[in-house]
PDB file of N, CA and C in Angstrom:
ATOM      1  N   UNK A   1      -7.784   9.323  13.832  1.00  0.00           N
ATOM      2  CA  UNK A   1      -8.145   9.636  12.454  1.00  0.00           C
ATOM      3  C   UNK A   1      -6.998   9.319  11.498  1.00  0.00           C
ATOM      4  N   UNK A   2      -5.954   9.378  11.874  1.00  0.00           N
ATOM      5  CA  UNK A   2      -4.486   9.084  11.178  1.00  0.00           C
ATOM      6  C   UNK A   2      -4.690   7.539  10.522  1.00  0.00           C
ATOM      7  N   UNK A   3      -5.077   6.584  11.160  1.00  0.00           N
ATOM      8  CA  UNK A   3      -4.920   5.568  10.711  1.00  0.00           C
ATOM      9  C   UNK A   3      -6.384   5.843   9.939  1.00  0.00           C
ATOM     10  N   UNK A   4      -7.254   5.735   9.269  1.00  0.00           N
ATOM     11  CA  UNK A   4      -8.163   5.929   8.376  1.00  0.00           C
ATOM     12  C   UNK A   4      -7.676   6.517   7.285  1.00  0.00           C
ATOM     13  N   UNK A   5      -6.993   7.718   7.783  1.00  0.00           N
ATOM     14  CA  UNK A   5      -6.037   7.944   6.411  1.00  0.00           C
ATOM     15  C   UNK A   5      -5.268   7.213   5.919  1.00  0.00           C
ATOM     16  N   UNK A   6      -4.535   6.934   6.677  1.00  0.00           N
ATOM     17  CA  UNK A   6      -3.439   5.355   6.099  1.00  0.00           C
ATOM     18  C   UNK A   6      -4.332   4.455   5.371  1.00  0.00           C
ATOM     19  N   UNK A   7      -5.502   3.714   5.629  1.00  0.00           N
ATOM     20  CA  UNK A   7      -5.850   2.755   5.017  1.00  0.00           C
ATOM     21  C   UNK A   7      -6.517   3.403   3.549  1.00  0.00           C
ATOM     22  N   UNK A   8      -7.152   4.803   3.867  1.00  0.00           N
ATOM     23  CA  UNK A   8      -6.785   5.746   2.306  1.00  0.00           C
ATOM     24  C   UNK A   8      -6.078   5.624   1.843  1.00  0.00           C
ATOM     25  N   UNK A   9      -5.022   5.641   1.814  1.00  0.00           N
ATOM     26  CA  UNK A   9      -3.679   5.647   1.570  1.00  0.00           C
ATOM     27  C   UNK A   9      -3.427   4.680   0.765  1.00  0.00           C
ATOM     28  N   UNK A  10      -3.007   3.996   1.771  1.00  0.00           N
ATOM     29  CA  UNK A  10      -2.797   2.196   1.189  1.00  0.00           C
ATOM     30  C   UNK A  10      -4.009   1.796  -0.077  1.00  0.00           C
ATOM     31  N   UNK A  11      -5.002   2.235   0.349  1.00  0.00           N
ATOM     32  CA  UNK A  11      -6.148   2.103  -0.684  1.00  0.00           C
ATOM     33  C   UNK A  11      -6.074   2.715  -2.020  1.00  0.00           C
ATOM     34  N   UNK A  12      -5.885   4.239  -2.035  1.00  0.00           N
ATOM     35  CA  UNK A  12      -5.355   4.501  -3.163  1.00  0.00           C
ATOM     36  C   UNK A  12      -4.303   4.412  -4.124  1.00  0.00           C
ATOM     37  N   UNK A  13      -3.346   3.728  -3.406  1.00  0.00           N
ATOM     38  CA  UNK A  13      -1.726   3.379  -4.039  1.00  0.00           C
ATOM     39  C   UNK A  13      -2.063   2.160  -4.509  1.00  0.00           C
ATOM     40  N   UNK A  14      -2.877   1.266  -4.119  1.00  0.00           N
ATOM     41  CA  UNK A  14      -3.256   0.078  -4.571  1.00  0.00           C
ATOM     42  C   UNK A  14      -3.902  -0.037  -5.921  1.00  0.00           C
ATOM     43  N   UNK A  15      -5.083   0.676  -6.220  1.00  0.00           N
ATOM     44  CA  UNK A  15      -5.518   1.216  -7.143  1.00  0.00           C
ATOM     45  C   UNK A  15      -4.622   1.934  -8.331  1.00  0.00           C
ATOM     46  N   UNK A  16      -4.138   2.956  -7.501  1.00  0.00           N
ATOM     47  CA  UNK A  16      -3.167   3.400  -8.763  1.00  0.00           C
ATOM     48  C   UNK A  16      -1.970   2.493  -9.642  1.00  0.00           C
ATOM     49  N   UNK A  17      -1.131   1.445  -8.811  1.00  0.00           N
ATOM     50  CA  UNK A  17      -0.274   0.201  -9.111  1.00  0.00           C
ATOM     51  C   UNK A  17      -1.189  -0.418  -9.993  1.00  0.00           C
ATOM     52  N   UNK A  18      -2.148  -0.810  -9.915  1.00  0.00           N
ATOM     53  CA  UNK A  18      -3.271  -1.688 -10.621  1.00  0.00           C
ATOM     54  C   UNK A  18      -3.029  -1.492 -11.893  1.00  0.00           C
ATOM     55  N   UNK A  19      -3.848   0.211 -11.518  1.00  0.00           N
ATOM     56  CA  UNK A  19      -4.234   0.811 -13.117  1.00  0.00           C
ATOM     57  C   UNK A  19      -2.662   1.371 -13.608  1.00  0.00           C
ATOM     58  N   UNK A  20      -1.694   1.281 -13.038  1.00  0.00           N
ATOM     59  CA  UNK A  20      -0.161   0.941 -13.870  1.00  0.00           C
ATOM     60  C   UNK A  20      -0.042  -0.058 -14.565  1.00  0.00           C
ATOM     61  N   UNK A  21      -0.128  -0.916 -14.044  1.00  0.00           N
ATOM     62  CA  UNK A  21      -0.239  -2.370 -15.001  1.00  0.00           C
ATOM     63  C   UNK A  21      -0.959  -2.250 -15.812  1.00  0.00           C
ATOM     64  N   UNK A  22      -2.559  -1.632 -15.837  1.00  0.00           N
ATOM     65  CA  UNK A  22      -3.659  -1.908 -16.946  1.00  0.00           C
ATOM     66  C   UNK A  22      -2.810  -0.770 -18.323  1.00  0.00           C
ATOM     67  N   UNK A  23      -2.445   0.548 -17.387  1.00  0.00           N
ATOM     68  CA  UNK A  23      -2.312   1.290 -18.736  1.00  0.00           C
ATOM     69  C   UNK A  23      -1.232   1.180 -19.499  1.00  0.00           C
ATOM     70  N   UNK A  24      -0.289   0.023 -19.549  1.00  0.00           N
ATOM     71  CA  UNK A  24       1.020  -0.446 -20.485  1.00  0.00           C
ATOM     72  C   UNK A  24       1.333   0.528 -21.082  1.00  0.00           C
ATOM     73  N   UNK A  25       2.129   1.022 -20.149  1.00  0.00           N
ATOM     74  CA  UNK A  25       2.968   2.034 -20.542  1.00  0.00           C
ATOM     75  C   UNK A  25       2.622   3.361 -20.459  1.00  0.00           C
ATOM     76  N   UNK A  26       1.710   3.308 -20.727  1.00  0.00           N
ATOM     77  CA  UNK A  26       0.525   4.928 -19.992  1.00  0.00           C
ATOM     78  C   UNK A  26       0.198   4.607 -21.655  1.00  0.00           C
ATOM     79  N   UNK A  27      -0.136   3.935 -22.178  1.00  0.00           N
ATOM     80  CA  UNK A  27      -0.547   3.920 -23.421  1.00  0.00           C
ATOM     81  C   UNK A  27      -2.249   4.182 -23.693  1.00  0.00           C
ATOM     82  N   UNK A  28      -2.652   3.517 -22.598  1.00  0.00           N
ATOM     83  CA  UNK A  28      -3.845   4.061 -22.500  1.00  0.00           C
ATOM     84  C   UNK A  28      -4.797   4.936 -21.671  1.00  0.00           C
ATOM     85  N   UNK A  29      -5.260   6.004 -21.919  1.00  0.00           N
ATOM     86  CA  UNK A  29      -5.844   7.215 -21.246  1.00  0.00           C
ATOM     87  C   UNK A  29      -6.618   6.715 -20.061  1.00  0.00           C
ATOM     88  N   UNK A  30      -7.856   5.915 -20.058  1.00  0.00           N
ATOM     89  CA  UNK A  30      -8.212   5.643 -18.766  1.00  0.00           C
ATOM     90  C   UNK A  30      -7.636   5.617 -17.784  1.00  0.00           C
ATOM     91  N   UNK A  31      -6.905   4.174 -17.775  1.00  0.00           N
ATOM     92  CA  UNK A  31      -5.449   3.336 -16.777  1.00  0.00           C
ATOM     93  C   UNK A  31      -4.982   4.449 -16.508  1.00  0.00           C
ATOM     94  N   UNK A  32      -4.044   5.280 -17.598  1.00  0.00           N
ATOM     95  CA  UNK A  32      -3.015   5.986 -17.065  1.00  0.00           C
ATOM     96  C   UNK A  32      -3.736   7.467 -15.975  1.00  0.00           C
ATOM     97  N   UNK A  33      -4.921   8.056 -16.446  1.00  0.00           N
ATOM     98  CA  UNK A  33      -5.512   9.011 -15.972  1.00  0.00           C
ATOM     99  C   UNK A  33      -5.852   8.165 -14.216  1.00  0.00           C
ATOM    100  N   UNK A  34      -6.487   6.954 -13.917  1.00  0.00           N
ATOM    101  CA  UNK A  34      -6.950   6.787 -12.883  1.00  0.00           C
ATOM    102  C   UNK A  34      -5.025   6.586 -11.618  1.00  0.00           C
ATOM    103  N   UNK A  35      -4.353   5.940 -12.426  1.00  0.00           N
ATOM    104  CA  UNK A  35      -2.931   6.092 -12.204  1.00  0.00           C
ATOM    105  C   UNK A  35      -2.706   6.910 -11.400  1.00  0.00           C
ATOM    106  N   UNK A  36      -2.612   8.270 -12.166  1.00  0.00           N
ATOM    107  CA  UNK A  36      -2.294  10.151 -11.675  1.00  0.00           C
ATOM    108  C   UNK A  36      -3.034  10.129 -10.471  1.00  0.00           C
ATOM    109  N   UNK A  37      -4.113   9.971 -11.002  1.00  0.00           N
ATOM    110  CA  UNK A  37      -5.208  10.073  -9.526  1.00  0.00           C
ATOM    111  C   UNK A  37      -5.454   9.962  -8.216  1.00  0.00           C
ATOM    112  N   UNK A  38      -4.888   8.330  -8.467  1.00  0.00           N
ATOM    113  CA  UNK A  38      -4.560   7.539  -7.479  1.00  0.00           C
ATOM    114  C   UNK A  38      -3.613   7.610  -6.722  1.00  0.00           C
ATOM    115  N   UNK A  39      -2.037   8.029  -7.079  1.00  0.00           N
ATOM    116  CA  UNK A  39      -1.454   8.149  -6.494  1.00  0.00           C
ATOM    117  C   UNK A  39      -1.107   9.810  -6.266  1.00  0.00           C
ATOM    118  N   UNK A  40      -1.988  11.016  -6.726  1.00  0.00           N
ATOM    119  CA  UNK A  40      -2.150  11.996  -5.886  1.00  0.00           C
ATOM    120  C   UNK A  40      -2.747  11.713  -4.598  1.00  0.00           C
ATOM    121  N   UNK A  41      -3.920  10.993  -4.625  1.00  0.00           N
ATOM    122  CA  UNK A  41      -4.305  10.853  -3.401  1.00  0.00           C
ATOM    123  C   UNK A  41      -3.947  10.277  -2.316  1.00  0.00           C
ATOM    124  N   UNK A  42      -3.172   9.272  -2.833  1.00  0.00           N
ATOM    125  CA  UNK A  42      -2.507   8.405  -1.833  1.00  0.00           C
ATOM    126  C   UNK A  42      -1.638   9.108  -1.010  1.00  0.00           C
ATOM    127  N   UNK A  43      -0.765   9.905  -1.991  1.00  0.00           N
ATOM    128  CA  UNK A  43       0.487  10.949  -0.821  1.00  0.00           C
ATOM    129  C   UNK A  43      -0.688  12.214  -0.449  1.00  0.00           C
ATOM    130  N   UNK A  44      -1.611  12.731  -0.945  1.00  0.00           N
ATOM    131  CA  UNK A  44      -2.730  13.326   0.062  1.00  0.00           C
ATOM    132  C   UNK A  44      -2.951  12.994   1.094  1.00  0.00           C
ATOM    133  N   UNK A  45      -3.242  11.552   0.690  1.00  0.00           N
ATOM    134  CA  UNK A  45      -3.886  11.165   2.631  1.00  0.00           C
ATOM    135  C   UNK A  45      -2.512  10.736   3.278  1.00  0.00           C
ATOM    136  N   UNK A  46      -1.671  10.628   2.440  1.00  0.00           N
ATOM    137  CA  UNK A  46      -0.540  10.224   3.639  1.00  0.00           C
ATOM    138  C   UNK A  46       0.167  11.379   4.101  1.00  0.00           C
ATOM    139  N   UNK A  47      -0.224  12.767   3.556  1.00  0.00           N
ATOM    140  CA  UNK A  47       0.573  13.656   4.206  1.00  0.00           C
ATOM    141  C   UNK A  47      -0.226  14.145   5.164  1.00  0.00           C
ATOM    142  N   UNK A  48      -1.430  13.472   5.346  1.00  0.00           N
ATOM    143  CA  UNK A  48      -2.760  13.747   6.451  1.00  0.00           C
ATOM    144  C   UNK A  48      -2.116  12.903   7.648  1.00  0.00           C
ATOM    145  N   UNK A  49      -1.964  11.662   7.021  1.00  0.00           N
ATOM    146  CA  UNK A  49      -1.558  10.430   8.445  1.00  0.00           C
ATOM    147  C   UNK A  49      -0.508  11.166   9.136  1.00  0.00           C
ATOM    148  N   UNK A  50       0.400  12.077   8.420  1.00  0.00           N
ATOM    149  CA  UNK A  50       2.012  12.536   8.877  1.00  0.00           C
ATOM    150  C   UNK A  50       1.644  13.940  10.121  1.00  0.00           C
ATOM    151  N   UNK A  51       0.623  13.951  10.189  1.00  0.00           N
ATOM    152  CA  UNK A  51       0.221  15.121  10.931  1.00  0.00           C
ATOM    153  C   UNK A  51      -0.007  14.505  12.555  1.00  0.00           C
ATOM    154  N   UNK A  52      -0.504  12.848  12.433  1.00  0.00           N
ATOM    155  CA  UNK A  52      -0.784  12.603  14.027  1.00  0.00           C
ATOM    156  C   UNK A  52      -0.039  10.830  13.943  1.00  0.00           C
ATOM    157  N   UNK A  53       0.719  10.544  13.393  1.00  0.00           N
ATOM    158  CA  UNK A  53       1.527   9.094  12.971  1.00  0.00           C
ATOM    159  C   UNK A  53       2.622   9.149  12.766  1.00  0.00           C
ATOM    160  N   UNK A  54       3.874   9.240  13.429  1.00  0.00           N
ATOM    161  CA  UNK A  54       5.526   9.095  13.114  1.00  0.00           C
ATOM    162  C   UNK A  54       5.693   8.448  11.996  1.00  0.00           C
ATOM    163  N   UNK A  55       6.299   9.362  10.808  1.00  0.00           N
ATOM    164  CA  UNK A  55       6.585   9.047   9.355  1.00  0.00           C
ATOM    165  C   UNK A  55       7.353   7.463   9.240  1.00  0.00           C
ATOM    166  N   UNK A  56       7.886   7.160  10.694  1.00  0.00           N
ATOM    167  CA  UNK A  56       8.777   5.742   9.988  1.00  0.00           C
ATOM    168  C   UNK A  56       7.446   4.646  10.334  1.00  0.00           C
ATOM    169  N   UNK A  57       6.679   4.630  10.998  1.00  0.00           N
ATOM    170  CA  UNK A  57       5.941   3.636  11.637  1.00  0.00           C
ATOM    171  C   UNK A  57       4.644   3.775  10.147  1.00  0.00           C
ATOM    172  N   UNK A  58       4.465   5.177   9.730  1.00  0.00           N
ATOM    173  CA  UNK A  58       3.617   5.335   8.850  1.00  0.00           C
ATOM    174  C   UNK A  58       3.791   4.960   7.406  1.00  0.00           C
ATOM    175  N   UNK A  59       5.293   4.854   6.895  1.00  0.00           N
ATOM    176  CA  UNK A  59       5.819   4.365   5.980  1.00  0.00           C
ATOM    177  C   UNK A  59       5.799   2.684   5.728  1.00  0.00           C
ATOM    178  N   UNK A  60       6.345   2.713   6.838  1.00  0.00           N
ATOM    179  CA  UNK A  60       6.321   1.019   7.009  1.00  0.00           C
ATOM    180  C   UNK A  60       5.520   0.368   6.718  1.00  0.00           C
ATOM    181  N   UNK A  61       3.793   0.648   7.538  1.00  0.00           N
ATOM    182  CA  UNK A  61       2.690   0.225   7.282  1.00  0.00           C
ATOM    183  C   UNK A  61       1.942   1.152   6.043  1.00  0.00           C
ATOM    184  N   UNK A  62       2.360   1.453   4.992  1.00  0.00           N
ATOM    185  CA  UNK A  62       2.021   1.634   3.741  1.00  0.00           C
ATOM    186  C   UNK A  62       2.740   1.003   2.766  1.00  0.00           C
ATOM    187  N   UNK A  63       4.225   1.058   3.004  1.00  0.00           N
ATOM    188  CA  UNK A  63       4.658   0.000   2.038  1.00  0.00           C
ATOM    189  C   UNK A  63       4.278  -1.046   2.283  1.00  0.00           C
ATOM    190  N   UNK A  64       4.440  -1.577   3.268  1.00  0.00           N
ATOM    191  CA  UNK A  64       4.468  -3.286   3.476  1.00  0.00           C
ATOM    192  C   UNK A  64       2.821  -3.586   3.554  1.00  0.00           C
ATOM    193  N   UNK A  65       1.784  -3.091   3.808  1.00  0.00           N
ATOM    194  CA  UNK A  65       0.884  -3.117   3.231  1.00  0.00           C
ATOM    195  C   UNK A  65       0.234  -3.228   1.588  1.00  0.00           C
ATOM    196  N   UNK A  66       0.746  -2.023   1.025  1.00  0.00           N
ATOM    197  CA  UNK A  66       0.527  -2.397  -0.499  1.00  0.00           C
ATOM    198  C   UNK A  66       1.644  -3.175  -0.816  1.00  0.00           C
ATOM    199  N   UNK A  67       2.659  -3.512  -0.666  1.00  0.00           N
ATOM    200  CA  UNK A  67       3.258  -4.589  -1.065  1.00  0.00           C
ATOM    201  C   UNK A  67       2.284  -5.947  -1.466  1.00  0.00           C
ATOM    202  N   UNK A  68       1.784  -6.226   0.228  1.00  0.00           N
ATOM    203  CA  UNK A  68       1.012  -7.769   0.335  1.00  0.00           C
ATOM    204  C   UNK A  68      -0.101  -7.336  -0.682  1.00  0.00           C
ATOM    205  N   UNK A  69      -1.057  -6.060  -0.823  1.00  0.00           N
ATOM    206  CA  UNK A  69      -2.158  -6.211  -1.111  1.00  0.00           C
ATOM    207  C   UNK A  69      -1.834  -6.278  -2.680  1.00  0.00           C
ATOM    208  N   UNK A  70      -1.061  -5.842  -3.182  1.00  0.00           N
ATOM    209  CA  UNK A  70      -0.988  -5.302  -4.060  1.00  0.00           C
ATOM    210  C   UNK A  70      -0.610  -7.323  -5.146  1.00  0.00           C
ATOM    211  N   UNK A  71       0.311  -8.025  -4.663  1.00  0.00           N
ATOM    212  CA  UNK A  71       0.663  -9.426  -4.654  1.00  0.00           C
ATOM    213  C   UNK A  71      -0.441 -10.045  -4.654  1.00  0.00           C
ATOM    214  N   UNK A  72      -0.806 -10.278  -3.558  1.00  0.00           N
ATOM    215  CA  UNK A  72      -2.565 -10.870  -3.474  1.00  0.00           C
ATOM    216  C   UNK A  72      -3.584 -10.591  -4.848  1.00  0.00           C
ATOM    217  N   UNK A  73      -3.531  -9.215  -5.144  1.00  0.00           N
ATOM    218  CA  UNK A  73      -4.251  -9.115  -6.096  1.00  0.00           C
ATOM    219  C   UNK A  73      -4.500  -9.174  -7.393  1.00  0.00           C
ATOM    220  N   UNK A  74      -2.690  -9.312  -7.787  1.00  0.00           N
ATOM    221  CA  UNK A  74      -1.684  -9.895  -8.879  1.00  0.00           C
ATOM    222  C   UNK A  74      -1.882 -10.914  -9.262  1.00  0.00           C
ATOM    223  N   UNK A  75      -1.909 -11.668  -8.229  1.00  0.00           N
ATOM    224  CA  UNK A  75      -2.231 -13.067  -8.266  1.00  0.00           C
ATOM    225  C   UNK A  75      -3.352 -13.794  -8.468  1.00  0.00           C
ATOM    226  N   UNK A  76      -4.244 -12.906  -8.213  1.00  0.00           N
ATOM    227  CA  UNK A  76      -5.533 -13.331  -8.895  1.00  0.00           C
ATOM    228  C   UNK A  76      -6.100 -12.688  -9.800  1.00  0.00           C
ATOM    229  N   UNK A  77      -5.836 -11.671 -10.397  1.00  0.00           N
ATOM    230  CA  UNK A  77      -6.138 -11.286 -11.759  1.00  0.00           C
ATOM    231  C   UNK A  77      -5.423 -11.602 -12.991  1.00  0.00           C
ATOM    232  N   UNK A  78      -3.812 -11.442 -12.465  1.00  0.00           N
ATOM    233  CA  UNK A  78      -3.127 -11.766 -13.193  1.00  0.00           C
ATOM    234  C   UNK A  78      -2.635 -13.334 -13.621  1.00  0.00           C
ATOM    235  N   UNK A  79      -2.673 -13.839 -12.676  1.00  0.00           N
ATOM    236  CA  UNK A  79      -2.188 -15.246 -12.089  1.00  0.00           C
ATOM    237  C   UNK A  79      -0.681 -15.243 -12.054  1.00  0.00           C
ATOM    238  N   UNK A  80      -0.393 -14.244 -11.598  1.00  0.00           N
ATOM    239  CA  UNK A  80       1.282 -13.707 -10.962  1.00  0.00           C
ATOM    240  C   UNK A  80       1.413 -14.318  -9.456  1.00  0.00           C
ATOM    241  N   UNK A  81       1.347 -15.612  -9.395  1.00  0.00           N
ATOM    242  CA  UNK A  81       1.616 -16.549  -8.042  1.00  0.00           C
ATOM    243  C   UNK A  81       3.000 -16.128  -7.436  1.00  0.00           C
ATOM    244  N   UNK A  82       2.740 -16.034  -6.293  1.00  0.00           N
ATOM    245  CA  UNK A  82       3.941 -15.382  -5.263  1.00  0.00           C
ATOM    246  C   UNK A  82       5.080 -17.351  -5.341  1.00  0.00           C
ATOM    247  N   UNK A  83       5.712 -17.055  -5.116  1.00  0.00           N
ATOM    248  CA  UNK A  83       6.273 -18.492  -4.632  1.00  0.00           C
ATOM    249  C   UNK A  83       6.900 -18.551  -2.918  1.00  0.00           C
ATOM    250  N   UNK A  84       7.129 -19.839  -2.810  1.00  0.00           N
ATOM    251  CA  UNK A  84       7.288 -20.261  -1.281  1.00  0.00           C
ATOM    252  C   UNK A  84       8.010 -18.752  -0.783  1.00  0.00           C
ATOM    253  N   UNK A  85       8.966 -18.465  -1.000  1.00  0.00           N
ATOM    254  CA  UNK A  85       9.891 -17.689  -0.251  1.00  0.00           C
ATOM    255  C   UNK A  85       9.315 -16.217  -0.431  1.00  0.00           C
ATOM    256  N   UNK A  86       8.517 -16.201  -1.537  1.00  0.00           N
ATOM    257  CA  UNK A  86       7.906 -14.953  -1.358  1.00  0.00           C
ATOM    258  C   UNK A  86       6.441 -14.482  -0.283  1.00  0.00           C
ATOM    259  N   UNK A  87       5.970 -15.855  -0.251  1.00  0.00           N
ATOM    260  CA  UNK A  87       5.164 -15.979   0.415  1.00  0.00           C
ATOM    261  C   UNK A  87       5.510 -15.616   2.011  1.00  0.00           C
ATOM    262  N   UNK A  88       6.486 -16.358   2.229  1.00  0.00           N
ATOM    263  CA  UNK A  88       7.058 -15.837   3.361  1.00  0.00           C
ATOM    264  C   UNK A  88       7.500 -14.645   4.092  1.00  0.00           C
ATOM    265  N   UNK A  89       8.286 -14.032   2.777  1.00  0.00           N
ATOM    266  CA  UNK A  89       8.728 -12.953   2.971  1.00  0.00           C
ATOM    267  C   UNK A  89       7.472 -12.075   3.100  1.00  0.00           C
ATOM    268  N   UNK A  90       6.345 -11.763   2.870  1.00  0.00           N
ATOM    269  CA  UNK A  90       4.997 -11.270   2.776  1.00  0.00           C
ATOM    270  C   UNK A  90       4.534 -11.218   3.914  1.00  0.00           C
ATOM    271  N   UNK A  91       4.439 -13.134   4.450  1.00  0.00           N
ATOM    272  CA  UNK A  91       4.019 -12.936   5.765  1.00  0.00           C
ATOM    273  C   UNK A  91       5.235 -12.157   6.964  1.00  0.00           C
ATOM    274  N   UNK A  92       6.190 -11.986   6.763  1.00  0.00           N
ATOM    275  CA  UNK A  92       6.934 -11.392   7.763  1.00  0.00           C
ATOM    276  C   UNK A  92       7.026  -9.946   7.438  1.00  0.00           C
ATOM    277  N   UNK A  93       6.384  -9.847   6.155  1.00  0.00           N
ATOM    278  CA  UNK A  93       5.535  -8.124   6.553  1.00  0.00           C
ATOM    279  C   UNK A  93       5.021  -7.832   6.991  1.00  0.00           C
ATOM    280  N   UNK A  94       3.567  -8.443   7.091  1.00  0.00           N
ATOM    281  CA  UNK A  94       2.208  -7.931   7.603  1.00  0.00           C
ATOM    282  C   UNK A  94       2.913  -8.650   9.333  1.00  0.00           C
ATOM    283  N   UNK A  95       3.468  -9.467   9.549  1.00  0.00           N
ATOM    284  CA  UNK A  95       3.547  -9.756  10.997  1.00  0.00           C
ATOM    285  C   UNK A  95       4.501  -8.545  11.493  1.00  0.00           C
ATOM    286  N   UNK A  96       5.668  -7.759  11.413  1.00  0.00           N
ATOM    287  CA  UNK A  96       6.252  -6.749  11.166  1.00  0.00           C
ATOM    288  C   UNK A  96       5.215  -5.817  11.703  1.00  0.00           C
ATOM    289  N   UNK A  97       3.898  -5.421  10.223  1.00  0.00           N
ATOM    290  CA  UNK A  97       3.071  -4.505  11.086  1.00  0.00           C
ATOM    291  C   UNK A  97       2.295  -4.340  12.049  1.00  0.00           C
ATOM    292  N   UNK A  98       2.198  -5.930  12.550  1.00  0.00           N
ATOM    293  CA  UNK A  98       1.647  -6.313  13.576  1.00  0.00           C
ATOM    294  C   UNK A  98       2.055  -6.088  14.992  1.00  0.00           C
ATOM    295  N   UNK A  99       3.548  -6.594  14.914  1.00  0.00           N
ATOM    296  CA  UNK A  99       4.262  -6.260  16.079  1.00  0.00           C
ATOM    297  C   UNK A  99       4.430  -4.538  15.962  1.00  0.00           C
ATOM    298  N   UNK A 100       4.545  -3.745  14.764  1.00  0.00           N
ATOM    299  CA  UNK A 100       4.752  -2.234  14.722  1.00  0.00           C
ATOM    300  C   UNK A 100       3.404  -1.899  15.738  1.00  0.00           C
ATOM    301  N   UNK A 101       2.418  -2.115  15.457  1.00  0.00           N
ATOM    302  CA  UNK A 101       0.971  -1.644  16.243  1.00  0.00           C
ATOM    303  C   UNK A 101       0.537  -1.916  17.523  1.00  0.00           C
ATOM    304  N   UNK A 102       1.245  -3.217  17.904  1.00  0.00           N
ATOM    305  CA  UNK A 102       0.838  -3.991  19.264  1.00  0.00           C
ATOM    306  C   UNK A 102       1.856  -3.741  20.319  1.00  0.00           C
ATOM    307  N   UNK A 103       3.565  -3.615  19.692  1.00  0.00           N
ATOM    308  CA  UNK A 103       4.300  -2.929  20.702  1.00  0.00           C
ATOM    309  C   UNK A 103       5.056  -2.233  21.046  1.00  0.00           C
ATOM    310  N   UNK A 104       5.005  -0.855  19.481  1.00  0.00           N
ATOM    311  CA  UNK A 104       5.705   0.082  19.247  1.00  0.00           C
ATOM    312  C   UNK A 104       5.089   1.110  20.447  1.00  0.00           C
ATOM    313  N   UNK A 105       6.303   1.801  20.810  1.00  0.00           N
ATOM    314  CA  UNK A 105       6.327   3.236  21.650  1.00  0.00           C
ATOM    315  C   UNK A 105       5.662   3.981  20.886  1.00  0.00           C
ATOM    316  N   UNK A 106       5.695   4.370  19.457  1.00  0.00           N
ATOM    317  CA  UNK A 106       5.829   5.230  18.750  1.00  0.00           C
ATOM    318  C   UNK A 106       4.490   5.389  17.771  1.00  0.00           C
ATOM    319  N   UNK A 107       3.665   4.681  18.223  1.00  0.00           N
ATOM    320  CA  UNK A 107       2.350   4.418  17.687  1.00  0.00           C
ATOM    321  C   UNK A 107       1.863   5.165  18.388  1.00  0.00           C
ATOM    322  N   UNK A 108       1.131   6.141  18.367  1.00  0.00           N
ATOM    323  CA  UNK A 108      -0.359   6.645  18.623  1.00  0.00           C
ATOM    324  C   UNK A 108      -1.159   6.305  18.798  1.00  0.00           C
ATOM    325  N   UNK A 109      -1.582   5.185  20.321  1.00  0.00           N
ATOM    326  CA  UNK A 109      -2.913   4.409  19.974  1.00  0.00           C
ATOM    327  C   UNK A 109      -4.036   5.261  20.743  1.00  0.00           C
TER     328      UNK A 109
END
């Protein structure tokens, strides 16, 4: 169940970053209200994941998760294009959480 929360998680921090950008500056009430929201919930469900998921393995795969998702999605709304080296650096995140899941001790599978 830990990892469902995580992808809560990751899901709501994503959302909330978003609607950071939309509400410039918290200038506007929507943005900034879904903001609050979003990232209450996000450390909600992540203090859920912290109950059956070792906080460093659980951190990891939330930052470096909304990192990529968060880029990806920049990039196409915004047209905030990653460049070569960032691109890279991205993919040796999500591969990072890959190897974290496939041959960490410390995972809970």
């Amino acid at each position: 169940m830990g990892y469902w929360y995580l992808a809560l998680a990751i899901g709501s921090e994503v959302i909330a970053t978003m609607a950071l950008k939309e509400s410039d500056g918290f200038s506007h009430a929507t943005s900034s209200t879904v903001c609050v929201i979003g990232y209450a919930a996000a450390f909600y469900f992540l203090s859920l994941v912290l109950k059956t998921v070792p906080i460093g393995v659980a951190y990891a795969i939330w930052a470096g998760m909304g990192i990529v998702l968060i880029a990806a999605i920049s990039a196409v709304l915004y047209e905030e294009t990653p460049d070569f080296p960032a691109l890279i650096g991205m993919f040796l995140i999500i591969l990072g959480v890959i190897i974290i899941n496939v041959f960490s001790k410390t995972v809970g599978h």
